[in-house]
Every structure is written in C-alpha cells, then in structure tokens.
C-alpha atoms as a PDB file:
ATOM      1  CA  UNK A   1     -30.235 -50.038 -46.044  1.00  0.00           C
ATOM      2  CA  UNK A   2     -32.124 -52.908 -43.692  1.00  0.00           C
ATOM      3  CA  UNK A   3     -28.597 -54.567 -43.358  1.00  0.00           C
ATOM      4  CA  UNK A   4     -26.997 -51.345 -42.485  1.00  0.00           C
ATOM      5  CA  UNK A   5     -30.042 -50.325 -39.727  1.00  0.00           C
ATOM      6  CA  UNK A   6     -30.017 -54.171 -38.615  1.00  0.00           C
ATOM      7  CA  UNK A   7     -26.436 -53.673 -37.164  1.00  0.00           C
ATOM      8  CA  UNK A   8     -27.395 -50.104 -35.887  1.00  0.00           C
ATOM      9  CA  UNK A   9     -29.819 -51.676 -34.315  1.00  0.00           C
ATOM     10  CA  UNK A  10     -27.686 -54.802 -32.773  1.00  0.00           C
ATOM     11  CA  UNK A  11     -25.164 -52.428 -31.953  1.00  0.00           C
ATOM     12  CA  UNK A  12     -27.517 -49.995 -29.842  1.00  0.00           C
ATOM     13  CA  UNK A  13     -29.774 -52.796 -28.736  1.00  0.00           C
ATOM     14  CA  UNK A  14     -26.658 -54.701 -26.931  1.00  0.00           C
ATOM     15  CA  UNK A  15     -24.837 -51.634 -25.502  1.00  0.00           C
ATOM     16  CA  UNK A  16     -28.571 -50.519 -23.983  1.00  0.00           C
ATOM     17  CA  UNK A  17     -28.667 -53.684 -22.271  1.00  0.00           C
ATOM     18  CA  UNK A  18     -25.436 -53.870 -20.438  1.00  0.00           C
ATOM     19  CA  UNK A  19     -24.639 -50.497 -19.529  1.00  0.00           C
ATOM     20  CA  UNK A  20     -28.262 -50.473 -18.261  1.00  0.00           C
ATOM     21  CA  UNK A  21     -27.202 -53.062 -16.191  1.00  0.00           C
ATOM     22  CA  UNK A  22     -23.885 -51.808 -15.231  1.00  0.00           C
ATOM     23  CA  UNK A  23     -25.113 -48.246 -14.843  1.00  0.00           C
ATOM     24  CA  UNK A  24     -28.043 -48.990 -12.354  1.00  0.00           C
ATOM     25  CA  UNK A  25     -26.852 -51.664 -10.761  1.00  0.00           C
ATOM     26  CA  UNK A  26     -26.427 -49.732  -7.192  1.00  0.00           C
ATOM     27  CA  UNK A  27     -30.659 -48.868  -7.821  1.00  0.00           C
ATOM     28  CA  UNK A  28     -31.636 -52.332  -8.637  1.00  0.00           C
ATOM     29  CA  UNK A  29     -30.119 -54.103  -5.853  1.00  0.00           C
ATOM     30  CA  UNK A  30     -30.384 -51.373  -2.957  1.00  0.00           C
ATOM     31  CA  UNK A  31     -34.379 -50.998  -3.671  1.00  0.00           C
ATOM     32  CA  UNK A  32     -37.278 -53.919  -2.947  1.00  0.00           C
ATOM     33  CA  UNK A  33     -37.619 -56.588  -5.328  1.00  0.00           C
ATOM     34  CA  UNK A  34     -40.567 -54.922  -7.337  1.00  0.00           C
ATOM     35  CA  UNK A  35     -38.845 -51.045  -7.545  1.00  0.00           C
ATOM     36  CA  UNK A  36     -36.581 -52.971  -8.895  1.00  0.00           C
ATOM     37  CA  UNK A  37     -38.744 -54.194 -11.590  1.00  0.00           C
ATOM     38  CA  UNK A  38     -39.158 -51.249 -13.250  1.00  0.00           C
ATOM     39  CA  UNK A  39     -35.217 -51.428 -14.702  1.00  0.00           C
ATOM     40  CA  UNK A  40     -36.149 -54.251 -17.322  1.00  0.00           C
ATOM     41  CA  UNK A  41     -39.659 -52.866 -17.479  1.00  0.00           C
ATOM     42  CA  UNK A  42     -38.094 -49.636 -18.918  1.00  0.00           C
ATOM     43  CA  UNK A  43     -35.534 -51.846 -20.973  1.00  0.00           C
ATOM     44  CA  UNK A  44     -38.106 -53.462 -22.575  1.00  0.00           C
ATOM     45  CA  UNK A  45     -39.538 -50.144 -23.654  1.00  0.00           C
ATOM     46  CA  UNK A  46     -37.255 -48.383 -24.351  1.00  0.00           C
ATOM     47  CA  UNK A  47     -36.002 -51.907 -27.048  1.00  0.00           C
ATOM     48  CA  UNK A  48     -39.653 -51.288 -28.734  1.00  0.00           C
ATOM     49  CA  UNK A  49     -38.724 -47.559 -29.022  1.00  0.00           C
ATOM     50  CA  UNK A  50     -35.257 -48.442 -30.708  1.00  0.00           C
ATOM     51  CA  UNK A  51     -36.798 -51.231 -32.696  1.00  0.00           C
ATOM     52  CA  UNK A  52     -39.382 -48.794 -34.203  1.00  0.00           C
ATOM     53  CA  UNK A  53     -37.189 -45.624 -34.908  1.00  0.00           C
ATOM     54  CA  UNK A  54     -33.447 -47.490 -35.889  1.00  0.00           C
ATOM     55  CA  UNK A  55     -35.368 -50.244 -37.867  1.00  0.00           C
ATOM     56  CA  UNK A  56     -38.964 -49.434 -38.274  1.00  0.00           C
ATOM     57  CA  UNK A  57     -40.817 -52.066 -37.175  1.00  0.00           C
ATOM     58  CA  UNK A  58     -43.771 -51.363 -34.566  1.00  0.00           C
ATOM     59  CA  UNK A  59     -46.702 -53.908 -33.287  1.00  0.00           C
ATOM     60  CA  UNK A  60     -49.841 -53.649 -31.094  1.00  0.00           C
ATOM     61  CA  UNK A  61     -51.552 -55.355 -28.879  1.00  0.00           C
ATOM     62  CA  UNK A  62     -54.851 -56.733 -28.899  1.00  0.00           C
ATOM     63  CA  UNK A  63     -56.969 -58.608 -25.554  1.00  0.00           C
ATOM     64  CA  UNK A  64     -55.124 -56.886 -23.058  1.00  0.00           C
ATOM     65  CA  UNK A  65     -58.580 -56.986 -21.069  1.00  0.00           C
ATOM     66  CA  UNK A  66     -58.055 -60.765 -21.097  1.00  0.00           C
ATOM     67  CA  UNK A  67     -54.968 -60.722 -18.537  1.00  0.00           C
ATOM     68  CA  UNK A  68     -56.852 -61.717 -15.077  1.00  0.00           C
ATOM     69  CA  UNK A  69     -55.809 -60.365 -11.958  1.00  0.00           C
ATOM     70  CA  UNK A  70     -53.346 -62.093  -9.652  1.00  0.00           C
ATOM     71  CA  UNK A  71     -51.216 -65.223 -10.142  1.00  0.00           C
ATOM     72  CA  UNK A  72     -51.553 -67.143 -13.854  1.00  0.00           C
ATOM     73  CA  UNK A  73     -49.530 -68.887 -16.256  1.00  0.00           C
ATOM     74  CA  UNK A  74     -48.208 -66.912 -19.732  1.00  0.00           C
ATOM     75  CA  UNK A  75     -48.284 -69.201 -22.547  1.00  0.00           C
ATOM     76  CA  UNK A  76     -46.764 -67.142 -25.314  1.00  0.00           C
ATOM     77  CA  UNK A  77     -45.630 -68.867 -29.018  1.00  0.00           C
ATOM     78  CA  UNK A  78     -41.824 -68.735 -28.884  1.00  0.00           C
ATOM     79  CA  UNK A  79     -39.940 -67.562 -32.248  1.00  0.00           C
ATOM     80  CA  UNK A  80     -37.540 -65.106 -31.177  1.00  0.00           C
ATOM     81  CA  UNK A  81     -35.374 -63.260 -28.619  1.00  0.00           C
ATOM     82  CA  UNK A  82     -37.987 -59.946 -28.946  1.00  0.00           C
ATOM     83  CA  UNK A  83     -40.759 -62.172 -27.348  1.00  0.00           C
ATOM     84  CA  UNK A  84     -38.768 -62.838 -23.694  1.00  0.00           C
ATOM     85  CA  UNK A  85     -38.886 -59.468 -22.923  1.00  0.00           C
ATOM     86  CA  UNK A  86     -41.377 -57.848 -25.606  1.00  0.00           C
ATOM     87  CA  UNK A  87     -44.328 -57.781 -22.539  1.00  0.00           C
ATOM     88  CA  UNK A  88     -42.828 -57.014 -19.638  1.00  0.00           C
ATOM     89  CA  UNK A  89     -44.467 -53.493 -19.419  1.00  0.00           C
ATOM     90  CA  UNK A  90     -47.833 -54.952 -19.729  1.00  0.00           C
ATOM     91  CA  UNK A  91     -47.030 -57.579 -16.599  1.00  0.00           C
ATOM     92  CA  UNK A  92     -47.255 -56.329 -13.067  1.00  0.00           C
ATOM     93  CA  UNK A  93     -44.468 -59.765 -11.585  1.00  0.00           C
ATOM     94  CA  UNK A  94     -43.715 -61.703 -14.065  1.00  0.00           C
ATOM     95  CA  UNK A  95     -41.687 -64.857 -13.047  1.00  0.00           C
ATOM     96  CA  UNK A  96     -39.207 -67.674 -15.244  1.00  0.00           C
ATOM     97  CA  UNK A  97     -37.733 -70.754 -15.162  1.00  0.00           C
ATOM     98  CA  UNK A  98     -34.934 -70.122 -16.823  1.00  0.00           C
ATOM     99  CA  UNK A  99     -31.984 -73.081 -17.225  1.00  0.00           C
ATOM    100  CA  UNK A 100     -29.608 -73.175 -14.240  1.00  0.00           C
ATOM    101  CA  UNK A 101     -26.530 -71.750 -16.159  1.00  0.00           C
ATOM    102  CA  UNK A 102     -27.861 -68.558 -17.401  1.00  0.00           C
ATOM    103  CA  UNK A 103     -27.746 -67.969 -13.833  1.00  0.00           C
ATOM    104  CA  UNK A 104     -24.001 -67.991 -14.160  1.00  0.00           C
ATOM    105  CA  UNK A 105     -23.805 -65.212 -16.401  1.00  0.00           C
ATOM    106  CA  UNK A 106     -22.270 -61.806 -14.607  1.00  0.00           C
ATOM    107  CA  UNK A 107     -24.396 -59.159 -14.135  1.00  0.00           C
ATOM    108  CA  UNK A 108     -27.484 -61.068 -15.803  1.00  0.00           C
ATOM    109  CA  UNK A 109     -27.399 -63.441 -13.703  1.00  0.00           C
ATOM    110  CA  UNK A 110     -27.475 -61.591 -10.522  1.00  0.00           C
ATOM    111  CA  UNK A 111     -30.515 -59.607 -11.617  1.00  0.00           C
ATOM    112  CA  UNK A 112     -32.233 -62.292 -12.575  1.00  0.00           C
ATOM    113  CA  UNK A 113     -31.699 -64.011  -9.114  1.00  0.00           C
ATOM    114  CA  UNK A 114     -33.049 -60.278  -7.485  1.00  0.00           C
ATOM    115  CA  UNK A 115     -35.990 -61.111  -9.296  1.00  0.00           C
ATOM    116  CA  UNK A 116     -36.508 -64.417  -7.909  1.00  0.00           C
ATOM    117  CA  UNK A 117     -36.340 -66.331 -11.081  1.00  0.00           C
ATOM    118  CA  UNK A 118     -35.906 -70.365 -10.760  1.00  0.00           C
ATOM    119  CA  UNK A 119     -33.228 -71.926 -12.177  1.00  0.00           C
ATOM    120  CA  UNK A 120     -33.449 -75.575 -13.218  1.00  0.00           C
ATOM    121  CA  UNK A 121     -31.211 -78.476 -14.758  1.00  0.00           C
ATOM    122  CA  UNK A 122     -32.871 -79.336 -17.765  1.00  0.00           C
ATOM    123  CA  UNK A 123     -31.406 -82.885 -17.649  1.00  0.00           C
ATOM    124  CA  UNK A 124     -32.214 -83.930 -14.130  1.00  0.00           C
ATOM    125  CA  UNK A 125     -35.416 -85.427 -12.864  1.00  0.00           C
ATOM    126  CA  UNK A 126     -36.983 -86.397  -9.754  1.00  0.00           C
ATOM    127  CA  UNK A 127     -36.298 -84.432  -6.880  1.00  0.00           C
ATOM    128  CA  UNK A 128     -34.744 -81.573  -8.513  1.00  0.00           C
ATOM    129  CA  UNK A 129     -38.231 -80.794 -10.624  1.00  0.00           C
ATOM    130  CA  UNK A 130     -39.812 -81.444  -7.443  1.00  0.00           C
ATOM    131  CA  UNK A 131     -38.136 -78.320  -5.906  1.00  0.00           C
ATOM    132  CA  UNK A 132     -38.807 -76.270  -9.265  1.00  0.00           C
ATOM    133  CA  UNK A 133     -42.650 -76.773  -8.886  1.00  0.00           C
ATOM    134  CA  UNK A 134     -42.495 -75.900  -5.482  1.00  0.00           C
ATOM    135  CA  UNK A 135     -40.485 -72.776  -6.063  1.00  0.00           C
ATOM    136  CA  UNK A 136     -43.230 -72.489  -8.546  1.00  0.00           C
ATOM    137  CA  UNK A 137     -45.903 -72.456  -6.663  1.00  0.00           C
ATOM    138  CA  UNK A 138     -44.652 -70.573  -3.498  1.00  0.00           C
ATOM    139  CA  UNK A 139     -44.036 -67.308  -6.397  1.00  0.00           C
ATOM    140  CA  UNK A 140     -47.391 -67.869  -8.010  1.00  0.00           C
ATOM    141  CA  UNK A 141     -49.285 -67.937  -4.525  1.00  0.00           C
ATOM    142  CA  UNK A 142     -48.130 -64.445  -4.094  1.00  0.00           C
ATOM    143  CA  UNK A 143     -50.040 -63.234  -7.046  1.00  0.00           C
ATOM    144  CA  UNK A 144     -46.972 -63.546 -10.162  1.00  0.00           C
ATOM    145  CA  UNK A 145     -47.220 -64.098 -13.576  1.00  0.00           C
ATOM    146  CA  UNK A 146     -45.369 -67.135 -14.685  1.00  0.00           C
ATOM    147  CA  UNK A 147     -44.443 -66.458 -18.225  1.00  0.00           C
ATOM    148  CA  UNK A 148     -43.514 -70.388 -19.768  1.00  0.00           C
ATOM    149  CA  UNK A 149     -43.390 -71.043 -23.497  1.00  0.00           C
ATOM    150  CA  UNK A 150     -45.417 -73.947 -24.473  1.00  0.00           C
ATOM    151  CA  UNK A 151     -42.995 -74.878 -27.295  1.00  0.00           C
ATOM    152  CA  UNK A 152     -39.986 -75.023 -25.036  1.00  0.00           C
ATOM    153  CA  UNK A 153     -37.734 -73.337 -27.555  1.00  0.00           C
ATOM    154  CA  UNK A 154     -38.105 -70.992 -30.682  1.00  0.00           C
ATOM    155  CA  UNK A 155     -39.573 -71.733 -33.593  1.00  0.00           C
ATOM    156  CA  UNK A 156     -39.714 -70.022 -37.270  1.00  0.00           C
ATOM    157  CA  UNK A 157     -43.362 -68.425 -38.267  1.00  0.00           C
ATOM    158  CA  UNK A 158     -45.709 -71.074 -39.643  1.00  0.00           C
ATOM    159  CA  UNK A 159     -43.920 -74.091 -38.452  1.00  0.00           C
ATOM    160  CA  UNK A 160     -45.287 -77.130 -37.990  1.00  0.00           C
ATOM    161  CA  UNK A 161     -46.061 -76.292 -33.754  1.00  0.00           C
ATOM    162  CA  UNK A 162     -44.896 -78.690 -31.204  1.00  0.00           C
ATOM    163  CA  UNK A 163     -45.817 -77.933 -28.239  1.00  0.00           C
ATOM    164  CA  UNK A 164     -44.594 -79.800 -25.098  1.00  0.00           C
ATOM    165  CA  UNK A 165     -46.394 -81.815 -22.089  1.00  0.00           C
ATOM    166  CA  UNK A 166     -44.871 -79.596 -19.500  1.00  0.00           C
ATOM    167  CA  UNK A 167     -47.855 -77.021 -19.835  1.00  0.00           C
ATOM    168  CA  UNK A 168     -50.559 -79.670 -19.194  1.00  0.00           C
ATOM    169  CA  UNK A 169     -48.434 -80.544 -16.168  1.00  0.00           C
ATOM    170  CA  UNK A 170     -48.274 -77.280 -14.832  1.00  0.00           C
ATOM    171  CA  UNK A 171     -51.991 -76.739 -15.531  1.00  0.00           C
ATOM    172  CA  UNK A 172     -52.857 -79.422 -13.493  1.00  0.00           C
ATOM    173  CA  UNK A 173     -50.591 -79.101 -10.710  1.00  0.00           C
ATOM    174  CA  UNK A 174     -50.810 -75.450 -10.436  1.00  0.00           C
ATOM    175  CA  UNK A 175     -54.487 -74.777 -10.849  1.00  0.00           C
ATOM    176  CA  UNK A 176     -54.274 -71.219 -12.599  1.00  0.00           C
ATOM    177  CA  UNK A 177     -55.762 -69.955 -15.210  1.00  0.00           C
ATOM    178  CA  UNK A 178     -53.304 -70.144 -18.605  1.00  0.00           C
ATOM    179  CA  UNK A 179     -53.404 -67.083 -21.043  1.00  0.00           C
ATOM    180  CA  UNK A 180     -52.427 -68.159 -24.708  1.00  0.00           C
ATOM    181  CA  UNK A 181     -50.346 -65.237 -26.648  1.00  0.00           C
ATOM    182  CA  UNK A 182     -50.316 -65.843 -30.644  1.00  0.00           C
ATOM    183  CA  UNK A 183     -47.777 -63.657 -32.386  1.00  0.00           C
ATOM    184  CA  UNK A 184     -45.200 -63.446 -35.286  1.00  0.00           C
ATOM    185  CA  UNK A 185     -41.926 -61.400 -34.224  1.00  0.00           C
ATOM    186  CA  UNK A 186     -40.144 -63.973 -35.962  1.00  0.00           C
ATOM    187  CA  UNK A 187     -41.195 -61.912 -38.934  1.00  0.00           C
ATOM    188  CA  UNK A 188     -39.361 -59.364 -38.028  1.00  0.00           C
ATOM    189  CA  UNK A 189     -37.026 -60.300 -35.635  1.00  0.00           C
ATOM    190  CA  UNK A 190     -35.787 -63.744 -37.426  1.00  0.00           C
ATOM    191  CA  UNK A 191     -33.690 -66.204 -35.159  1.00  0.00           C
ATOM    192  CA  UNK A 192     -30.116 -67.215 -36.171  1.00  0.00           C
ATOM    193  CA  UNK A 193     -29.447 -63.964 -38.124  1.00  0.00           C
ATOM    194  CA  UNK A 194     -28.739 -60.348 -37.630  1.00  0.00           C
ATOM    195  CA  UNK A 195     -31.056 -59.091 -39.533  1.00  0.00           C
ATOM    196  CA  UNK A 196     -34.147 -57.015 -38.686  1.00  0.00           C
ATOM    197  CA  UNK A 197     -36.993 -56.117 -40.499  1.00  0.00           C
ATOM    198  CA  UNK A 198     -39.282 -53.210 -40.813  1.00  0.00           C
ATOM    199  CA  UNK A 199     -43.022 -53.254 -40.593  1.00  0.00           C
ATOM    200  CA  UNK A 200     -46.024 -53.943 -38.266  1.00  0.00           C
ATOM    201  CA  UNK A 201     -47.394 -56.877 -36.950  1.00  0.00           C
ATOM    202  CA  UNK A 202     -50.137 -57.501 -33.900  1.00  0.00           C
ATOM    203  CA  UNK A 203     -49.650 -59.604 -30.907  1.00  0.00           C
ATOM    204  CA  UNK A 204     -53.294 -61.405 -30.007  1.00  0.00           C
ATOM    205  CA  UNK A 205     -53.429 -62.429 -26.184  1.00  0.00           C
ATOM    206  CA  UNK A 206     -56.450 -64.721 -26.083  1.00  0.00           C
ATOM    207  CA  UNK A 207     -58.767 -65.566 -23.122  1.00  0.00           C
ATOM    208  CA  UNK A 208     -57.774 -67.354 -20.129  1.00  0.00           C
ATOM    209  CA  UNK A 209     -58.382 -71.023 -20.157  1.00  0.00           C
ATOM    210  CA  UNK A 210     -59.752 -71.688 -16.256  1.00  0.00           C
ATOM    211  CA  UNK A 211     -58.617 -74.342 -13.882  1.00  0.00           C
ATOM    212  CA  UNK A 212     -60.287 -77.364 -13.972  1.00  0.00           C
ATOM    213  CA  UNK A 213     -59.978 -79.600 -17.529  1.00  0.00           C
ATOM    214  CA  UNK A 214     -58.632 -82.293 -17.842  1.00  0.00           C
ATOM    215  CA  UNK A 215     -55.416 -81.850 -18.238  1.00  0.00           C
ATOM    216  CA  UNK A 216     -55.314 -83.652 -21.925  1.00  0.00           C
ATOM    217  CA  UNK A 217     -58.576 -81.198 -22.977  1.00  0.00           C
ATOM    218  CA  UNK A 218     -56.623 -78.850 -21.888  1.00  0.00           C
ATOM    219  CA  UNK A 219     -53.786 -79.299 -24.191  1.00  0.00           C
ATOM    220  CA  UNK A 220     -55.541 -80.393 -27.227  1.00  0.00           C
ATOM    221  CA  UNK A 221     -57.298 -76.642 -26.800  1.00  0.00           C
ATOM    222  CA  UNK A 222     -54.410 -74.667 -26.082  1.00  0.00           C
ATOM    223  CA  UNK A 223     -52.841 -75.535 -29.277  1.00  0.00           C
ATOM    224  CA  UNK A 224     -56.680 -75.362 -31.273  1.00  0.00           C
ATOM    225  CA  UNK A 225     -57.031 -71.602 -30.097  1.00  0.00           C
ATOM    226  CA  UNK A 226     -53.441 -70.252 -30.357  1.00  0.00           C
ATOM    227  CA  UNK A 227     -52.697 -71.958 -33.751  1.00  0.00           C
ATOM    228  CA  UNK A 228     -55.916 -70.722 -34.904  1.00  0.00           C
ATOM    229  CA  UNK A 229     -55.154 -67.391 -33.878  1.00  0.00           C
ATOM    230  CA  UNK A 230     -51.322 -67.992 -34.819  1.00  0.00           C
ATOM    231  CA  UNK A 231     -52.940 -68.467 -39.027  1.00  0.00           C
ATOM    232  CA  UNK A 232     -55.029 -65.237 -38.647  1.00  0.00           C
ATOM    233  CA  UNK A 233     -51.883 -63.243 -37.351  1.00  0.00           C
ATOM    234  CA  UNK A 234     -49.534 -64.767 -40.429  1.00  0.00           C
ATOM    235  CA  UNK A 235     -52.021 -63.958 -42.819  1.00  0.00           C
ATOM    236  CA  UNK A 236     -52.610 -60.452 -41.321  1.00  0.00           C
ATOM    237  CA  UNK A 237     -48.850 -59.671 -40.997  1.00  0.00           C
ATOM    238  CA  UNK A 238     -48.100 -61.219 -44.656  1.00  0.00           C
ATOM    239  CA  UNK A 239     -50.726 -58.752 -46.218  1.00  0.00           C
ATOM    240  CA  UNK A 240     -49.822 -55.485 -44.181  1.00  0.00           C
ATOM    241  CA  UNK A 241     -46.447 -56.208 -44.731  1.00  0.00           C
ATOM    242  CA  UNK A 242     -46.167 -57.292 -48.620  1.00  0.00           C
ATOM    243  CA  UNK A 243     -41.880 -56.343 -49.055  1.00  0.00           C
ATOM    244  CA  UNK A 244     -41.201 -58.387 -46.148  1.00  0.00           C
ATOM    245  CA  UNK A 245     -38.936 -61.463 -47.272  1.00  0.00           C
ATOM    246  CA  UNK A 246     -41.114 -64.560 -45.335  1.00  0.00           C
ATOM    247  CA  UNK A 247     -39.676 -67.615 -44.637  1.00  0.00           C
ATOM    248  CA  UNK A 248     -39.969 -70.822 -46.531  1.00  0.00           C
ATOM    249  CA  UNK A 249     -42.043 -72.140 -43.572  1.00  0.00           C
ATOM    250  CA  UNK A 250     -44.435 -69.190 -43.345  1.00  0.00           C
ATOM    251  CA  UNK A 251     -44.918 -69.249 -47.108  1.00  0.00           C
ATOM    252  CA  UNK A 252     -45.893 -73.425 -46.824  1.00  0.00           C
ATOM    253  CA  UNK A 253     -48.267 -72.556 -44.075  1.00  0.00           C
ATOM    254  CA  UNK A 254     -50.046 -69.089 -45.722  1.00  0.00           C
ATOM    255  CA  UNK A 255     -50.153 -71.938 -49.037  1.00  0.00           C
ATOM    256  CA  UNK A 256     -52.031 -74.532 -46.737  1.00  0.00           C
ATOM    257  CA  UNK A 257     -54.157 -71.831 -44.959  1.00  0.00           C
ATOM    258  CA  UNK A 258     -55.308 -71.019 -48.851  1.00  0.00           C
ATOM    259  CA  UNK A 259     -55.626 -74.303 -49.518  1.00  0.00           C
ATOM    260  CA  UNK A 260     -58.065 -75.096 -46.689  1.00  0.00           C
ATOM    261  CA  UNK A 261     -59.846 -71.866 -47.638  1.00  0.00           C
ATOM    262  CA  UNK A 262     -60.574 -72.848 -51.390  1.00  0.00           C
ATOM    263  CA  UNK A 263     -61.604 -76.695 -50.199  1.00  0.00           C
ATOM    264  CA  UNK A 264     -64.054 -74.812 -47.193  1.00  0.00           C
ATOM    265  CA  UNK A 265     -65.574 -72.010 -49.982  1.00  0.00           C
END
C-alpha cells in the first residue's frame, strides 16, 4: 500500500508542478515580482496538502517567532527535495543561489530568473564569486531571505554532518543574522528512491545567531545548536513514528545518542 500511494503521490506531485507552471505562466510573468510569489507559495502548499492526504505524512512547525524581520540568512539541514520548497509559505522573499544550469531548464528556469534567483558556476572562482556576493548582497539589502544550506548538498537522517565554510563566509561578509532550521524529512521523504512514508515529524527553527562573532565561533555554534536540536528531532520522530523503516545511519546515531545518555545518567 505505501509503494502503491508513493507513486500516486510522484505521479500527482510532478504533474502539479508543471502544469502549475504551464497553466499560470501568463499570471506569473505579467504581475510584479512578489504577486508573483504567491504561485510557488501556493505550490508549496498545496505539495504539504498532497503529501498528507495521498501519503499521510504531516509535520509542524515549532519557533516560528524566531524568524526576524527583514533581510537574514536561512540555514536549514539539507536531506531531501521536500525541504527546498517545504517553507516557502512561512517566508515573505525568499532568495537562492542555485547552480548556473538549472537556470537552463524551460519553464523552471524562467521563473526562477522572475524571482531574481543567482545563478553561479560551482567550479569557478575569483571574479565570478565576486559577482555572486554582490548579487547577494544587493537582494538581501532590500529586506530578502536568503535560504543557503549549510551542508551544501543532502544528506541521510543522522549522518555524520559536514557542514561547509561557505556559511562562515557569508556570515561575515554579509552581516545578517543566520536562523538554523533542524529537521528530518529525510524520514519521510528519503533521497534516491521513490518511496514516501507516512507519519509526523516537527521542523525546529532555532534562534537567530546575530552579526558580529567571529566568524570561526560562529561556525563551531551553528553546528553545536542545530545538531543538538537535529538528535532531539530524530529521537522525537523515531518514537512518534515506531513502523517507520529508519535508515542504517539514523539507527547508528539514535544508538550513539543512547549511548551518551547511559554514560551521562
């Protein structure tokens, strides 16, 4: 039955998306840049509402409150295609940097452009990164939400977390406060498969970290507080959840988190 709703779901999920697209393209690029934003706003929504009543699976949110007003950088953990979209209702202009040939794509890539999303070569250096901060900067300064994932690519639930530089860099350079997001889709939503799993999980956005650390502090305690929070949400979604098939890296990390527990009692 879960393999059977998992393609319902893929099926539905994929046709949403592009005759979404195709359907209201002549809206999205005859209105401003932020009317426009309510098409993927409402595609994100209407994904959780398909997600909960094809395969069952629901979340909520906890520390909305903690989301500041005006320009900051989005530090989500990264595990699965669900999270690039997941909070776009809850963001009033979010902004990516997305790699230069996604651009390319038809349709996708012309909204994203609408949207004023910055495309870079992942390979180049120098001047060319030089031209991505200051696209950067020139969105933030009008009060955006850069949304930039501190792992650089996804990883499965209760992996060993690696996160990049790149955030410390922007940090420093951008001088905005950074909003760590703990979660576990990758539960539910695993990457390199089809399948999709029912149940409930939370997503934890955690306090701002301010401008003005060093920008080495500042890394070392981005990954203390969201891995920290990242344990409490894989032990919360593993109990709530007790059919759902974990993988082997979640199980070696809800061992370790026992492990610690029994040395600390």
């Amino acid at each position: 039955m879960i393999a059977l709703r998992s393609v319902l779901f893929n099926t539905i999920f994929y046709a949403n998306l592009i005759l979404r697209m195709i359907v209201l393209s002549p809206y999205y690029f005859l209105v401003s840049r932020k009317r426009a934003y309510s098409i993927p706003k409402n595609w994100a929504l209407s994904n959780h509402w398909l997600m909960e009543k094809i395969v069952g699976t629901t979340f909520e949110i906890e520390g909305l409150e903690n989301l500041p007003e005006g320009g900051y950088i989005l530090a989500p953990k990264h595990q699965s295609f669900w999270d690039t979209y997941a909070l776009l209702p809850w963001l009033k202009d979010p902004v990516y940097i997305l790699k230069r040939e996604l651009m390319w794509i038809p349709l996708f890539g012309w909204y994203a452009k609408k949207q004023r999303m910055i495309p870079i070569n992942r390979g180049a250096r120098g001047k060319v990164m030089v031209e991505a901060l200051r696209r950067t900067k020139e969105e933030l300064a009008t009060g955006r939400q850069l949304i930039i994932y501190p792992e650089g690519t996804r990883r499965p639930p209760g992996a060993e977390p690696v996160y990049k530089y790149g955030i410390a860099r922007m940090y420093r350079d951008l001088q905005l406060p950074v909003v760590p997001v703990a979660m576990h889709p990758g539960l539910f939503w695993p990457r390199h498969t089809t399948m999709r799993y029912p149940g409930h999980f939370k997503v934890r956005i955690l306090p701002p970290i301010m401008p003005g650390m060093d920008p080495d502090a500042f890394f070392a305690h981005l990954i203390e507080v969201t891995e920290k929070a990242s344990d409490e949400l894989l032990v919360d979604a593993a109990q709530r959840n007790p059919e759902l098939p974990l993988p082997p890296t979640a199980v070696e990390r809800l061992a370790e988190i026992d492990r610690k527990k029994a040395v600390t009692a």
